[in-house]
Protein backbone atom coordinates (compact mmCIF):
# COMPACT_ATOMS: atom_id res chain seq x y z
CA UNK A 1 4.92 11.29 -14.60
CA UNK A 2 2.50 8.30 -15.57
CA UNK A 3 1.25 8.26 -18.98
CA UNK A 4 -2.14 8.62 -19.74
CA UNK A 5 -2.97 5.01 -17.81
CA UNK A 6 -5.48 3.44 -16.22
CA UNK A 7 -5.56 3.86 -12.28
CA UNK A 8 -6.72 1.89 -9.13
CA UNK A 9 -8.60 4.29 -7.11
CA UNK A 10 -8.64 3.80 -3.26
CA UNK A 11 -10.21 5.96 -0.40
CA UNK A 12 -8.62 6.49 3.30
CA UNK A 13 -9.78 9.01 5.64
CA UNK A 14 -12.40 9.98 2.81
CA UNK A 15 -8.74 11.39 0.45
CA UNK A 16 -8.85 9.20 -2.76
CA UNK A 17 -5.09 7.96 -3.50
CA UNK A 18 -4.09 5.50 -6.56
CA UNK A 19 -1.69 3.20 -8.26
CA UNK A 20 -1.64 1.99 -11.56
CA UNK A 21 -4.06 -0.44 -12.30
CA UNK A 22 -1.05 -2.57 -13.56
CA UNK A 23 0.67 -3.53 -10.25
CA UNK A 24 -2.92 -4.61 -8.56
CA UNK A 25 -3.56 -8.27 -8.23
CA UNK A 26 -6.84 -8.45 -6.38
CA UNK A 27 -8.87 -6.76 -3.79
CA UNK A 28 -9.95 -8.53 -0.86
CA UNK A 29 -12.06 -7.57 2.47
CA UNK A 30 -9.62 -6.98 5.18
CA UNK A 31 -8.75 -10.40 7.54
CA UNK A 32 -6.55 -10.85 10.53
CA UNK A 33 -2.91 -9.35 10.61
CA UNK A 34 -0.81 -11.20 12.69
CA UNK A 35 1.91 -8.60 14.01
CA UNK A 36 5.61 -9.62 13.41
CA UNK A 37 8.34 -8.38 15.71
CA UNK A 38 10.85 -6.18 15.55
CA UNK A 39 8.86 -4.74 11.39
CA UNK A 40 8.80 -1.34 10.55
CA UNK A 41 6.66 0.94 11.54
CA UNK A 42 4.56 1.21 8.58
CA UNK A 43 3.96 -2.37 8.35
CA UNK A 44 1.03 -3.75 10.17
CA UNK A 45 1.85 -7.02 10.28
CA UNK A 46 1.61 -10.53 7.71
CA UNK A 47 -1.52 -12.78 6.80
CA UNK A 48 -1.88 -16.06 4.26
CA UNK A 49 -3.01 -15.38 1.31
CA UNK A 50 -3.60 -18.61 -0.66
CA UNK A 51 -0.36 -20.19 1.07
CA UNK A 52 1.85 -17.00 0.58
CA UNK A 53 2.74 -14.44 3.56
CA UNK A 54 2.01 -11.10 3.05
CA UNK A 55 3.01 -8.38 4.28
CA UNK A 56 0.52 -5.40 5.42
CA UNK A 57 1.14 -2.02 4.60
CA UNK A 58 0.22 0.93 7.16
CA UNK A 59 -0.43 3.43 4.32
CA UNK A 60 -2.08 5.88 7.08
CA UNK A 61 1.25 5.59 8.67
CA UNK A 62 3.09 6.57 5.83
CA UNK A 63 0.68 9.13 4.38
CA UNK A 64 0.59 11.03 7.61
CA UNK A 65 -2.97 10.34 8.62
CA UNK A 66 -4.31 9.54 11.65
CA UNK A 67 -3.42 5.87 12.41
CA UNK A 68 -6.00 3.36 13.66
CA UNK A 69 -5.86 -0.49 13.96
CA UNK A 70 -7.00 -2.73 10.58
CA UNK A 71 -11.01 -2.57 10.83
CA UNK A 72 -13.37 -5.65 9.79
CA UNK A 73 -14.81 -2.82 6.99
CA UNK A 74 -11.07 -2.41 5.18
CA UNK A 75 -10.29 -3.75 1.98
CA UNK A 76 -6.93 -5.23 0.89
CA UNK A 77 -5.18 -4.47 -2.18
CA UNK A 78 -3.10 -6.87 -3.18
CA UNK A 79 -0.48 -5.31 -4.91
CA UNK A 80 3.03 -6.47 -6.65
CA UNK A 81 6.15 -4.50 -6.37
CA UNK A 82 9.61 -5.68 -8.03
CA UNK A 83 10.85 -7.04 -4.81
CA UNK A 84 7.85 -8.26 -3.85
CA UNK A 85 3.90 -8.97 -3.57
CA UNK A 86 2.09 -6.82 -1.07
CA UNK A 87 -1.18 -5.89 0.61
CA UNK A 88 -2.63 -2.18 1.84
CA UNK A 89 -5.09 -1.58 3.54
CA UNK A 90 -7.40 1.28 2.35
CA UNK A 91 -10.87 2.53 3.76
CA UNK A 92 -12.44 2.08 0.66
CA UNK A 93 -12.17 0.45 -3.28
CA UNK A 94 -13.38 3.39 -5.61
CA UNK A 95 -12.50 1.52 -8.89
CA UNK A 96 -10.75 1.99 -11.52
CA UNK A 97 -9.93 5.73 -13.22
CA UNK A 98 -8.67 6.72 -16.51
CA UNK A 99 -7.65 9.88 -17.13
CA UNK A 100 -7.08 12.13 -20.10
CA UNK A 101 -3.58 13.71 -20.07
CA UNK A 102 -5.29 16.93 -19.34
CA UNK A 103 -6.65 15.55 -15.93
CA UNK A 104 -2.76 14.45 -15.45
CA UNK A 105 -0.45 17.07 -13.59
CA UNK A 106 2.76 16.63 -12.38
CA UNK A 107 3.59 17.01 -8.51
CA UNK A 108 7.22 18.28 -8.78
CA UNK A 109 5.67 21.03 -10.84
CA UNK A 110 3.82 22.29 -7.84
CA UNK A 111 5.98 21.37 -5.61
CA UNK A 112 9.57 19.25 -5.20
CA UNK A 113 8.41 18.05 -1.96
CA UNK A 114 5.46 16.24 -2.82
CA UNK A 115 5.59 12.59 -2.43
CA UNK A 116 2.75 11.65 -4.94
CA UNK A 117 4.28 11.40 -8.31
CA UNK A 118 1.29 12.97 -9.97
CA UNK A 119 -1.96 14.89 -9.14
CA UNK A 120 -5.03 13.50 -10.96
CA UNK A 121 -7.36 16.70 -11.33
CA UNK A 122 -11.32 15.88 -12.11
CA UNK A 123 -14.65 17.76 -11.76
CA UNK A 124 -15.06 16.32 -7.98
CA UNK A 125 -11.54 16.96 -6.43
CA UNK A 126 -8.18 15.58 -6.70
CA UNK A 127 -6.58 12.11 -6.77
CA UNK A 128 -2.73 11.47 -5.58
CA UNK A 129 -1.40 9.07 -7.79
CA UNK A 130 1.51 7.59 -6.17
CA UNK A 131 3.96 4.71 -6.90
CA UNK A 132 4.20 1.95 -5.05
CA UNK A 133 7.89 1.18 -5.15
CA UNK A 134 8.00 4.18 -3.04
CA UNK A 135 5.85 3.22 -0.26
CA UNK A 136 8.68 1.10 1.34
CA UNK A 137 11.58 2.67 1.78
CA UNK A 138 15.29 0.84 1.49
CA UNK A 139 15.69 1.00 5.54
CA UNK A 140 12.26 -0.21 5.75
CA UNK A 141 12.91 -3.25 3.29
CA UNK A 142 15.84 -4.26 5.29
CA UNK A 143 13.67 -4.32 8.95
CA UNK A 144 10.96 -5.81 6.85
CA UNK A 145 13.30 -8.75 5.50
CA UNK A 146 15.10 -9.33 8.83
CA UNK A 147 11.75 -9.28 10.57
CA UNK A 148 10.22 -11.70 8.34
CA UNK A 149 13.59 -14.11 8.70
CA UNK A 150 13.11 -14.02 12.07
CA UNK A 151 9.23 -14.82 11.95
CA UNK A 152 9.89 -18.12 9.44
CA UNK A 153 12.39 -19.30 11.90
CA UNK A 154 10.33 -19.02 14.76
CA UNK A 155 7.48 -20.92 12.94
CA UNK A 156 10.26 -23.84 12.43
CA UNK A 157 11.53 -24.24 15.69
CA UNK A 158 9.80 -27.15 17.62
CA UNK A 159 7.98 -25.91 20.87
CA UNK A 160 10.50 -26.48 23.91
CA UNK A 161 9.05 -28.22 26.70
């Protein structure tokens, strides 16, 4: 379970979600994903971001919720994980949330199969607090590495006439 922490609170498909406040780098309107063959499923696709590719992170796909392409009205957060720096793509920035340990409940203690690692309770519903070295699983790493190989050599080869 997270310490009492501060949290980046997110909205998609009006559920609010967060991650700590400590792996977000920025938040940016959402801009054009260009797909990349052959990626995982829950990966939307790559974009520049000041000279570095991203890549784009389906979290509908992964939560379960009803999928639909990146929208002009999305935000980005750019996030870092250990193995890398990341964007997802969320309805909505809330803003930042931090709770008393109180407010802080543990999902396993509800419930092994919960994926969130903890349930933020307040006055106006619930938050899923979830980490984001979970979002990508070790399969998906692997497509998402090969994919991206494959992309940076494609970029390199000359056009053949």
């Amino acid at each position: 379970m997270h310490s009492t922490a501060d949290f980046f609170c997110f909205t998609i498909e009006n559920r609010r979600f967060a991650i700590p406040v400590s792996v977000v780098d920025t938040v940016i309107m959402a801009v054009t994903v260009l797909p990349v063959p052959n990626a995982p499923q829950v990966i939307y696709g790559v974009f520049d971001f000041h000279g570095v590719v991203l890549p784009v992170i389906n979290l509908r796909q992964r939560l379960n919720l009803p999928d639909q392409p990146v929208r002009i009205s999305d935000v980005f957060i750019v996030a870092d994980t250990k193995k890398r720096k990341l964007a997802l793509v969320a309805d909505r920035a809330v803003g930042i949330i931090t709770p008393t340990a109180m407010e802080l409940i543990h999902a396993t203690d509800i419930d092994q199969g919960f994926e969130s690692d903890t349930i933020l309770h307040l006055e106006d519903g619930m938050v899923l607090i979830y980490d984001i070295e979970k979002f990508l699983s070790a399969h998906d790493e692997i497509e998402l590495n090969q994919a991206l190989e494959k992309h940076n050599e494609d970029k390199t080869k000359p056009d053949s006439v």
